[in-house]
Protein backbone atom coordinates (compact mmCIF):
# COMPACT_ATOMS: atom_id res chain seq x y z
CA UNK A 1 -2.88 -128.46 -70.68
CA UNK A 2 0.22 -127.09 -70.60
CA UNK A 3 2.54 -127.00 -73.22
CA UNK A 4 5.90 -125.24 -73.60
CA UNK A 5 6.01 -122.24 -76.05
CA UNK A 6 7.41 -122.97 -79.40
CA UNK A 7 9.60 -120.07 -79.93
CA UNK A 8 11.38 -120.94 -76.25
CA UNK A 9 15.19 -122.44 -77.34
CA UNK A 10 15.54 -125.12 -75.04
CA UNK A 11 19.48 -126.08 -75.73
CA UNK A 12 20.42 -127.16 -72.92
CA UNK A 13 24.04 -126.49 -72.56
CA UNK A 14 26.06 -123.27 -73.47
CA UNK A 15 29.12 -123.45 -75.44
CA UNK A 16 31.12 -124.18 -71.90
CA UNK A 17 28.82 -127.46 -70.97
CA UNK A 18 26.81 -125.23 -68.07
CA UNK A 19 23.53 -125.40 -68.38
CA UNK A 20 21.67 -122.75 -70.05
CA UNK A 21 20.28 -120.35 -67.42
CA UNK A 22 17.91 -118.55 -69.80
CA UNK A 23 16.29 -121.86 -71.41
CA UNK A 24 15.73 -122.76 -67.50
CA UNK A 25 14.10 -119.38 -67.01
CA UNK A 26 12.04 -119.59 -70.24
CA UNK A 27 10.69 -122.83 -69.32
CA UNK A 28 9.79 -121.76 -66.32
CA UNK A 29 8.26 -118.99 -67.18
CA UNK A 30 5.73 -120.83 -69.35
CA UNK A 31 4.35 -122.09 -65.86
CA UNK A 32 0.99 -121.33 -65.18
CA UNK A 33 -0.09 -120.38 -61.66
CA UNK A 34 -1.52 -122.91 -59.93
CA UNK A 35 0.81 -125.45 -61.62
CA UNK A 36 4.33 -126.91 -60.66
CA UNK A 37 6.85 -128.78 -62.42
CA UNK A 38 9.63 -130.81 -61.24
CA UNK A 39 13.33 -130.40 -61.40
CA UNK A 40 13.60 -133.91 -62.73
CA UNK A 41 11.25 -132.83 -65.23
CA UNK A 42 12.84 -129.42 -66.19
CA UNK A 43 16.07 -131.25 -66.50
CA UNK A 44 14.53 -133.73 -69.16
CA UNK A 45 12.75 -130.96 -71.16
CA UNK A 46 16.66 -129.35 -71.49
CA UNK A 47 18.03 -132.80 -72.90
CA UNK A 48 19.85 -134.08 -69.70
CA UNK A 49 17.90 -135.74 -67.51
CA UNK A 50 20.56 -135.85 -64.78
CA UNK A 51 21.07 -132.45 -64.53
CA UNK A 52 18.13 -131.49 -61.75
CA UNK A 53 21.13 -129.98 -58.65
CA UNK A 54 21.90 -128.05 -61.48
CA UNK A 55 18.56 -126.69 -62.03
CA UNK A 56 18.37 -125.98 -58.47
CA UNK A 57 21.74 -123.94 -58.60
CA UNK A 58 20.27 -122.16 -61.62
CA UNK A 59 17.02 -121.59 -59.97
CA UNK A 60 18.47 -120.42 -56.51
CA UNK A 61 20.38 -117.35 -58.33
CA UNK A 62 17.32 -116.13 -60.49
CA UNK A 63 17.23 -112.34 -60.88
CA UNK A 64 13.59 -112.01 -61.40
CA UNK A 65 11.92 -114.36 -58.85
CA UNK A 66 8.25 -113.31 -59.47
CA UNK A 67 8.65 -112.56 -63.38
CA UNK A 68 10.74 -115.91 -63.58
CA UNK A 69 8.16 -118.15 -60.85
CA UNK A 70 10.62 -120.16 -59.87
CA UNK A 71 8.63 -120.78 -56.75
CA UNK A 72 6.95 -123.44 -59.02
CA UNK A 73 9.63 -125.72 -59.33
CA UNK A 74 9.34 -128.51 -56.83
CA UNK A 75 10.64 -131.96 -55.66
CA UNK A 76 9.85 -135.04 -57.34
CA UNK A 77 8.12 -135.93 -54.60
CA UNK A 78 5.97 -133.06 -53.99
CA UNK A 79 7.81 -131.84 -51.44
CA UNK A 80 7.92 -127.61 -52.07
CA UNK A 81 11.79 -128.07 -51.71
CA UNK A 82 13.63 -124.51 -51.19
CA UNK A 83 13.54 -121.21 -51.69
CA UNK A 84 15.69 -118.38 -52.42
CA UNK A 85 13.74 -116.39 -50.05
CA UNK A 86 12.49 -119.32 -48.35
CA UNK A 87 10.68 -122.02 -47.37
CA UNK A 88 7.67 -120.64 -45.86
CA UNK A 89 7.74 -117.59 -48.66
CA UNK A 90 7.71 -120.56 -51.23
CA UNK A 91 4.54 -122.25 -49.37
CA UNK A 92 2.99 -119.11 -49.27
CA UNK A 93 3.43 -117.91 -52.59
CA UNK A 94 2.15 -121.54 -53.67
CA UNK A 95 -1.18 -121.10 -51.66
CA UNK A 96 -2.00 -118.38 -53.15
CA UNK A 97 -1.92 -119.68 -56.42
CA UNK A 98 -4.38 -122.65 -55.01
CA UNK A 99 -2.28 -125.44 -54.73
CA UNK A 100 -2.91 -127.01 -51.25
CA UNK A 101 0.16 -127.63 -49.32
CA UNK A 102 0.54 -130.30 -46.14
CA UNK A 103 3.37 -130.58 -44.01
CA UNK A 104 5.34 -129.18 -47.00
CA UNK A 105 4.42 -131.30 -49.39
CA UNK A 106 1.44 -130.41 -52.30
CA UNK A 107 -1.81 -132.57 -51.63
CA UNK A 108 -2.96 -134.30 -54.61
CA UNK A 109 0.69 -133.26 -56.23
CA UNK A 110 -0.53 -135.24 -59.60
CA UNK A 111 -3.20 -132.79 -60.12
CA UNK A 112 -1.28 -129.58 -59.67
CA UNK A 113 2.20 -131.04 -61.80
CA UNK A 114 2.86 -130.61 -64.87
């Protein structure tokens, strides 16, 4: 199971009231392959549960997108969602990791999530 490295600090604002980009990127890269997490959920591990756009923002300007797997952040839903490189990169990197994708949404998304 996964669990979220204890040395990771997980504030989840800056002194300004942004979120904190690096906490985002620490969390996610904690991430195992073949799992996904949601942004919902990633919001609620960084103390605001309403903050999941914002996650996305953070997510879509990540400087390290196969260090920082960002590719395994997805919709609540179980849609994939996007991409900084896109949609069918996302899919694909997701495939190979073994998480079965339909219509662009993750079969059996329970399994696979976090």
């Amino acid at each position: 199971m996964w669990s979220m490295s204890s040395n990771r600090n997980i504030h989840n604002k800056t002194g300004t009231g942004h979120i904190n980009r690096q906490a985002v990127y620490d969390l996610i890269s904690d991430i195992p392959p073949g799992k996904v997490i949601t942004y919902g959920q990633l919001a609620t591990l960084l103390g605001n549960s309403r903050a999941a756009r914002g996650i996305g923002k953070v997510l879509n300007q990540n400087p390290r997108p196969i260090i920082v797997p960002c590719h395994r952040v997805v919709c609540s839903d179980g849609h994939v969602g996007g991409y900084m490189y896109g949609k069918n990169q996302k899919i694909s990197l997701l495939l190979k990791e073994g998480i079965p994708i339909d219509d662009d949404r993750i079969k059996d998304f329970e399994k696979y999530k976090i």
